[in-house]
N, C-alpha and C. Protein backbone atom coordinates (compact mmCIF):
# COMPACT_ATOMS: atom_id res chain seq x y z
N UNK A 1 5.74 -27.28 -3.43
CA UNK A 1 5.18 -25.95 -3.31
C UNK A 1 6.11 -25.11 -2.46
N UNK A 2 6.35 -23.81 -2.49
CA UNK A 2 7.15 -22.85 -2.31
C UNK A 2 6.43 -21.14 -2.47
N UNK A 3 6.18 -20.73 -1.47
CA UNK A 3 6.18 -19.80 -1.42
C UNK A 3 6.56 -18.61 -0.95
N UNK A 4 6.73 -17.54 -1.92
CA UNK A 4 7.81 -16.30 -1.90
C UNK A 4 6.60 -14.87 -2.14
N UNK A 5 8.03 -14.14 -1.17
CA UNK A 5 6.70 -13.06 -0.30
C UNK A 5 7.87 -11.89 -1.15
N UNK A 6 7.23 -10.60 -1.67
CA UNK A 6 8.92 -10.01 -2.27
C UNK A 6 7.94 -8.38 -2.28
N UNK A 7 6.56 -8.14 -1.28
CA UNK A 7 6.43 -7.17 -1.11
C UNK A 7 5.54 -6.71 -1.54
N UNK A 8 4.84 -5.97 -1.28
CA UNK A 8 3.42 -5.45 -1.77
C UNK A 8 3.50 -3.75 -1.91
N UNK A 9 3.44 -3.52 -2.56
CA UNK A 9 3.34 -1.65 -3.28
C UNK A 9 2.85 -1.20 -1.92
N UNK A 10 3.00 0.03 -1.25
CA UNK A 10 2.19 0.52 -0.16
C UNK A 10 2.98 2.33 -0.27
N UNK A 11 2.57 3.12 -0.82
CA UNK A 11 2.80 4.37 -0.92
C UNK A 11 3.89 4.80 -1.05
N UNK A 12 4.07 6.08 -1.76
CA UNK A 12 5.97 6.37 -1.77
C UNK A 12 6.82 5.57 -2.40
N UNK A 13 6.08 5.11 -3.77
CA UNK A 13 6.61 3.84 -4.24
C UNK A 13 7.98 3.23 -3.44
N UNK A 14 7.17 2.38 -2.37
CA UNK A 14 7.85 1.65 -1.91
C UNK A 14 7.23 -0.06 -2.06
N UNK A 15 7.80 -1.26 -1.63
CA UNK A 15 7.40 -1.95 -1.22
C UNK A 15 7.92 -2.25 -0.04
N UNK A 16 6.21 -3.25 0.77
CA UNK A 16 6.66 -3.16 2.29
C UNK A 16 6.46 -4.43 2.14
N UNK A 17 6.80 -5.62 3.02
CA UNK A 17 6.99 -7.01 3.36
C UNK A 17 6.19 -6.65 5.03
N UNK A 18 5.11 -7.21 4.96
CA UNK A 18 5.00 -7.56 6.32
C UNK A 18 5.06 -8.82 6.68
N UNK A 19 5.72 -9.08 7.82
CA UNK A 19 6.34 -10.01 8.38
C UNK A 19 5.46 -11.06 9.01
N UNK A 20 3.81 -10.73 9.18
CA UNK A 20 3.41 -11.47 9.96
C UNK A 20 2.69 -11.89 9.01
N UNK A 21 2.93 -11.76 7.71
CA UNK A 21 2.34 -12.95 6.72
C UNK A 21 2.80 -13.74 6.62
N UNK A 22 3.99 -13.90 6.95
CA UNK A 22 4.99 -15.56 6.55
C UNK A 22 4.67 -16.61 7.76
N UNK A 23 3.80 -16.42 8.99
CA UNK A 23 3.31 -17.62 9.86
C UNK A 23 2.07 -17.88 8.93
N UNK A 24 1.09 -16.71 8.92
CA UNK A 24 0.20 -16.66 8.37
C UNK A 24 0.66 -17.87 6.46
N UNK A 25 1.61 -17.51 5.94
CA UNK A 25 1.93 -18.62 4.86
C UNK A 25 2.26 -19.83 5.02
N UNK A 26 3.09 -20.27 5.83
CA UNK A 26 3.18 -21.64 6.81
C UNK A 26 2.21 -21.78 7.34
N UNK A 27 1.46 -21.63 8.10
CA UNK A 27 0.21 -22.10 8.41
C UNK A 27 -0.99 -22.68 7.21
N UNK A 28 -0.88 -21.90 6.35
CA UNK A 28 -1.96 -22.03 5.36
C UNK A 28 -2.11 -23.02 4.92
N UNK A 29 -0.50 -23.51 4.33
CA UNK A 29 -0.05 -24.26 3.07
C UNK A 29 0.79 -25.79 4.27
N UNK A 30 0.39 -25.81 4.98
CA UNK A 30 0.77 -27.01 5.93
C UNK A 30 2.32 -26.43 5.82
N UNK A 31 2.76 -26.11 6.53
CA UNK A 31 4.02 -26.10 6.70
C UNK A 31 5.01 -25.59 5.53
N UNK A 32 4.74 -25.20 3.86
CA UNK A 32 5.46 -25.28 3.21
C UNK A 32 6.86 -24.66 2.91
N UNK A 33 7.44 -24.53 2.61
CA UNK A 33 8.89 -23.76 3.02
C UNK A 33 8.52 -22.13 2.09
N UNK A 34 8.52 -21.45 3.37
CA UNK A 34 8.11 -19.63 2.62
C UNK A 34 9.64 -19.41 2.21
N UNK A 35 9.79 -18.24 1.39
CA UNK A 35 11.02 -17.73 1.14
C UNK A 35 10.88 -16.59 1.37
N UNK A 36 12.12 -15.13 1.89
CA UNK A 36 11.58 -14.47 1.73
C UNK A 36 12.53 -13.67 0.61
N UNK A 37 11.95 -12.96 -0.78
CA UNK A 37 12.78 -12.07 -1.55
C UNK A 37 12.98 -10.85 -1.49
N UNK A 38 14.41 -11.21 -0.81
CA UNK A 38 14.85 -9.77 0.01
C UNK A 38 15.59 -8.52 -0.74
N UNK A 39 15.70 -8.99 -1.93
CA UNK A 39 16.12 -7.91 -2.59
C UNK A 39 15.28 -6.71 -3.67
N UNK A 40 14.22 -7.88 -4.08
CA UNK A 40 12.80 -7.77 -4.58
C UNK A 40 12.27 -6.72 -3.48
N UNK A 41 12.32 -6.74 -2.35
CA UNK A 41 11.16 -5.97 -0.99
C UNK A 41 12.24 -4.96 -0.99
N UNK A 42 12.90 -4.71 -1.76
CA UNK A 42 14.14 -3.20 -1.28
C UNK A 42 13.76 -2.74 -3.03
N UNK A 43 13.14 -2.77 -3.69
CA UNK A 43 12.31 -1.95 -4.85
C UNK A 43 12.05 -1.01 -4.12
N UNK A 44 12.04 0.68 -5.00
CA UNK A 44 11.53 1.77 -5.20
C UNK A 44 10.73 1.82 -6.47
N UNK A 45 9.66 1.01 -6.56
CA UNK A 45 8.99 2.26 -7.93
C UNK A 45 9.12 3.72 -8.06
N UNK A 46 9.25 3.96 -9.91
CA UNK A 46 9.29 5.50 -10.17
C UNK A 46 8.34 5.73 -10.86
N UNK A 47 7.68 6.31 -10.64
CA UNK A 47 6.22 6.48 -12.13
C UNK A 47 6.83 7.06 -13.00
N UNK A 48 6.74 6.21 -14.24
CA UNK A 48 7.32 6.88 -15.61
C UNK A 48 8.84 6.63 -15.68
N UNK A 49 9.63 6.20 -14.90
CA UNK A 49 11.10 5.81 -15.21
C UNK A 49 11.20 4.23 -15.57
N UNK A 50 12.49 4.24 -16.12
CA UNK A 50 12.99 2.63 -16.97
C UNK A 50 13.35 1.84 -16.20
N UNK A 51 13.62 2.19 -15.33
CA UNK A 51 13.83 1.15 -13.96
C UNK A 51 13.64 1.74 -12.48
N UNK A 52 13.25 0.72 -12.19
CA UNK A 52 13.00 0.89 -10.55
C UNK A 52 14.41 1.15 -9.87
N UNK A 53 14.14 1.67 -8.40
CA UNK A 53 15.43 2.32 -7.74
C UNK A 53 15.33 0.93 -6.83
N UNK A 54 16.44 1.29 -5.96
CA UNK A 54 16.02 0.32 -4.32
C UNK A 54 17.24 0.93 -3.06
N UNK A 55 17.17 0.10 -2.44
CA UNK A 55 17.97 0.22 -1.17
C UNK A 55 18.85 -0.71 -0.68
N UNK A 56 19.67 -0.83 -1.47
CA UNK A 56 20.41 -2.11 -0.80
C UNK A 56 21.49 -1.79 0.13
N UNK A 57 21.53 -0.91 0.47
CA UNK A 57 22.02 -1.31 1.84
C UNK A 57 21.34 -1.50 3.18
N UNK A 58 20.07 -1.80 2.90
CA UNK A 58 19.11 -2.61 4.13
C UNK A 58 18.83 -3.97 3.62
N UNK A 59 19.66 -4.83 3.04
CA UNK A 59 19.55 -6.13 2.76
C UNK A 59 19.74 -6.90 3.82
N UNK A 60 21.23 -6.73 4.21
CA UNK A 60 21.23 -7.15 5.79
C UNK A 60 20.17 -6.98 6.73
N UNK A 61 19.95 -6.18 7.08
CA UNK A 61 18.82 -6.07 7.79
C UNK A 61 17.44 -7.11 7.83
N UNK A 62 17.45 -6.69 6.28
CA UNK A 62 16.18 -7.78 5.95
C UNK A 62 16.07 -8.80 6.25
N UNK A 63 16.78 -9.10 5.53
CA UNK A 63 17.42 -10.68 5.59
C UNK A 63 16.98 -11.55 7.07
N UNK A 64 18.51 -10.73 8.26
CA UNK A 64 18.47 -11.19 9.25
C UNK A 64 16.57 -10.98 9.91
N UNK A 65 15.95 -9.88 9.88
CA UNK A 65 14.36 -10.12 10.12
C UNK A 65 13.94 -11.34 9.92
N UNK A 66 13.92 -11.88 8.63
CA UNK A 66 13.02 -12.55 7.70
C UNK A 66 13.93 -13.93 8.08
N UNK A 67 15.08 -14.06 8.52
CA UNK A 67 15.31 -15.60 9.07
C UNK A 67 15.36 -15.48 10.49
N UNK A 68 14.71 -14.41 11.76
CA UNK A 68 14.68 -14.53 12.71
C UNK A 68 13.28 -15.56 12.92
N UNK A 69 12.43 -15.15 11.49
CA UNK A 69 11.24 -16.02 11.90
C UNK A 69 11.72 -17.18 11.59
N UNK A 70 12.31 -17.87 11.03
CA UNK A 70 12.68 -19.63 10.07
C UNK A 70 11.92 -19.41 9.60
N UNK A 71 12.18 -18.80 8.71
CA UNK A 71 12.07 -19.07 7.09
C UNK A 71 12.63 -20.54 6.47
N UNK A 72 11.82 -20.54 5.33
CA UNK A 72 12.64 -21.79 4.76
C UNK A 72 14.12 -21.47 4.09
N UNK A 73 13.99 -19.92 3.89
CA UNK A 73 15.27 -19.57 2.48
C UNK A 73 15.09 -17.94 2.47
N UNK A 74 16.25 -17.52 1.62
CA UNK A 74 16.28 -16.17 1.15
C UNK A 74 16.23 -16.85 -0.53
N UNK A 75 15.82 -15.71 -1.10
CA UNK A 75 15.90 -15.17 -2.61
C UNK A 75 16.88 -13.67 -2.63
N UNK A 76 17.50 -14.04 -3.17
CA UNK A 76 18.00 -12.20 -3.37
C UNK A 76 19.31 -12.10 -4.80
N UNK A 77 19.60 -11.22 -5.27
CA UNK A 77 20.21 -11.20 -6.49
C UNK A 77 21.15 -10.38 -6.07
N UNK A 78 22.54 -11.01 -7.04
CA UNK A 78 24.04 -10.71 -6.35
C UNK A 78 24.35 -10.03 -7.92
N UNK A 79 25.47 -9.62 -8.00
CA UNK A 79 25.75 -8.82 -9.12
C UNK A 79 27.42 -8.37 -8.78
N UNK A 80 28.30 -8.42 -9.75
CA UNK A 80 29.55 -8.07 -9.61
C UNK A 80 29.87 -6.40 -9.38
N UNK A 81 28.75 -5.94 -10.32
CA UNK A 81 28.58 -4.74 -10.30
C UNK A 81 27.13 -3.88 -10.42
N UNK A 82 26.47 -3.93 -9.01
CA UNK A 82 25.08 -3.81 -9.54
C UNK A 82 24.83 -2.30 -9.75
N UNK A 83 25.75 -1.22 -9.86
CA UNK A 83 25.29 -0.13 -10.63
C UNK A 83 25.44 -0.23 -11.83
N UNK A 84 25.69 -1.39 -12.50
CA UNK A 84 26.11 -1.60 -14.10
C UNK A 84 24.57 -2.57 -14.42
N UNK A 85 24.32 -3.34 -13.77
CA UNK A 85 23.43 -4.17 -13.91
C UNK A 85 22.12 -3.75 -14.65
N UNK A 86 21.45 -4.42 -15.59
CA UNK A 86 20.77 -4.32 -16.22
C UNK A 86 19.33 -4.19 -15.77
N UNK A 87 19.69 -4.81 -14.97
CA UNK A 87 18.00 -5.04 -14.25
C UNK A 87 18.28 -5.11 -12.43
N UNK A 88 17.90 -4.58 -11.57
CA UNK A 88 17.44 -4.71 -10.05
C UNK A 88 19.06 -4.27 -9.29
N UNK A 89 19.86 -3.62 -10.03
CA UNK A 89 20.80 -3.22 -9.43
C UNK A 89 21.03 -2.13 -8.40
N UNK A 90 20.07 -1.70 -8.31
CA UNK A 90 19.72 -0.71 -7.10
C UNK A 90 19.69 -1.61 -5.54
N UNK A 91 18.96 -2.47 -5.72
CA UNK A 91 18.54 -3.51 -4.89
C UNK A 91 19.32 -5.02 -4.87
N UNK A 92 20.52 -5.01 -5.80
CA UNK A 92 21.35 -6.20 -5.63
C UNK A 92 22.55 -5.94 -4.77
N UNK A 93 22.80 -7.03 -4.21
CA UNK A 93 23.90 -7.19 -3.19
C UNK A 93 25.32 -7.02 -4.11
N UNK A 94 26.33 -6.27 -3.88
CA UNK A 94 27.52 -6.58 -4.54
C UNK A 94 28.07 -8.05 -4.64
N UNK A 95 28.18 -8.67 -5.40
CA UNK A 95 29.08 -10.01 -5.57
C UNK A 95 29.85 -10.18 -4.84
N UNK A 96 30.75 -9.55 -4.24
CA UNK A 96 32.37 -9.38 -3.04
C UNK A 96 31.52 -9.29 -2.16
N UNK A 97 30.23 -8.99 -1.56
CA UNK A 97 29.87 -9.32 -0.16
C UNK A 97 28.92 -10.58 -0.18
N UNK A 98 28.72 -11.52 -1.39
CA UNK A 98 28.05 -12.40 -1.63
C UNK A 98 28.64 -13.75 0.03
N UNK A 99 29.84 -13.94 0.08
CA UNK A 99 30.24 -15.28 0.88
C UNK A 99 30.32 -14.61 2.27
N UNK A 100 30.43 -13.31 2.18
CA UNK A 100 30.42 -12.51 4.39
C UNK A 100 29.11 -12.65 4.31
N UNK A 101 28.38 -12.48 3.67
CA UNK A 101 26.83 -12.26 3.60
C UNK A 101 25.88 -13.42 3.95
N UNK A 102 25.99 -15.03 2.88
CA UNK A 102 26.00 -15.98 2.97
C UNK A 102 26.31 -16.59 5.03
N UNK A 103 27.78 -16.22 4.75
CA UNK A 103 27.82 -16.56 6.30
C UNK A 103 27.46 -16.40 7.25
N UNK A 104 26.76 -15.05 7.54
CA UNK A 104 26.33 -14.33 8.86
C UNK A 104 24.69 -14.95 8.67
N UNK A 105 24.40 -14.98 7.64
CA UNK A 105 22.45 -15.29 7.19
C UNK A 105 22.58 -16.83 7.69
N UNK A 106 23.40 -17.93 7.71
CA UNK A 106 23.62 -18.85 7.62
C UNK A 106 23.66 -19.26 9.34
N UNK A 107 24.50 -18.69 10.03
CA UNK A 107 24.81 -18.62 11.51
C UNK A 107 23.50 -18.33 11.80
N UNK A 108 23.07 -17.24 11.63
CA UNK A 108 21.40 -16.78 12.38
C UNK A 108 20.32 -17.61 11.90
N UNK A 109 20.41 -18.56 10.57
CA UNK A 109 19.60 -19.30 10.17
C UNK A 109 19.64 -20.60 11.91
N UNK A 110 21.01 -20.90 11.79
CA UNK A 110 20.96 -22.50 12.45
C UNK A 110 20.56 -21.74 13.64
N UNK A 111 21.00 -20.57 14.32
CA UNK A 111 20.74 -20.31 15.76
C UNK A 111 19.16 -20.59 15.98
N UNK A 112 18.58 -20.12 14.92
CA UNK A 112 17.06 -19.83 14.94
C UNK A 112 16.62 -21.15 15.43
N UNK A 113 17.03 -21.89 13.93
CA UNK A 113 16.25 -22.95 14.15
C UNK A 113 16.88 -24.23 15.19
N UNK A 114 17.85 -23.77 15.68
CA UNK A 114 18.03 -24.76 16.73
C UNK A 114 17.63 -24.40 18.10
N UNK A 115 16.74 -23.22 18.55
CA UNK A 115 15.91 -23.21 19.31
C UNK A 115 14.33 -23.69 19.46
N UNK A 116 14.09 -24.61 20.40
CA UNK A 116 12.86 -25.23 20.91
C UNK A 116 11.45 -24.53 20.46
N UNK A 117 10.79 -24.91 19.64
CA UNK A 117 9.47 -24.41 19.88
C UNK A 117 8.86 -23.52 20.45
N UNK A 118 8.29 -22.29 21.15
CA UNK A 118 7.20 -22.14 21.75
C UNK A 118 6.01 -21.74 21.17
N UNK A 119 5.19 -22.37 21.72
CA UNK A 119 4.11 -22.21 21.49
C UNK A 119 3.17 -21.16 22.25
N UNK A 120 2.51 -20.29 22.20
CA UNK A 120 2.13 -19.27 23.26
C UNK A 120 0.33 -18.94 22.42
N UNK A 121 -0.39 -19.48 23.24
CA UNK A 121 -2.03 -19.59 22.66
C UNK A 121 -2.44 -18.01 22.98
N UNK A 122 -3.26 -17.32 22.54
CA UNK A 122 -4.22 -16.32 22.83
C UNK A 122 -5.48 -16.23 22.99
């Protein structure tokens, strides 16, 4: 089991990812590895257009959010040329920043998770 969070419609055709559902998803599902789809949560719906817009240049951003919690994984879609792309190219990462990209998500992954637990009750 695997579960992937990639945004919920919330006005201004946007989608928003809130962040404090992914303890809330680990918790639920005993521990299961959440993902989060970060390129999916950078969608613009258009009412009445052939494709959706997005924002990819807040991928980074995302990203690093969504593995500050440990996460199990990213989802996100790379493209050589995503203004050519057929589908989610608004919101895909260029291909040439696919391995700088990889690397920096990768570093903040292990930092994360090689810090200790806390636990803090309310």
């Amino acid at each position: 089991l695997i579960l992937c969070d990639r945004g919920t419609s919330f006005g201004y055709d946007n989608l928003v990812v809130d962040m404090l559902g992914f303890s809330v998803m680990k918790k639920t599902t005993g521990d299961a590895p959440v993902i989060f789809d970060v390129t999916h949560s950078l969608q613009q719906r258009a009412a009445g257009a052939a494709a959706s817009g997005g924002r990819r240049d807040q991928v980074v951003e995302l990203a690093r959010a969504g593995l500050a919690l440990g996460l199990g994984g990213l989802f996100l879609e790379a493209h050589p040329e995503p203004d050519k792309a057929l589908c989610d190219g608004p919101s895909a990462l260029p291909l040439d920043q696919l391995e700088p990209f990889l690397t920096q998500m990768k570093a903040i992954d292990d930092l994360v998770k090689s810090f200790p637990p806390l636990h803090i009750h309310g």
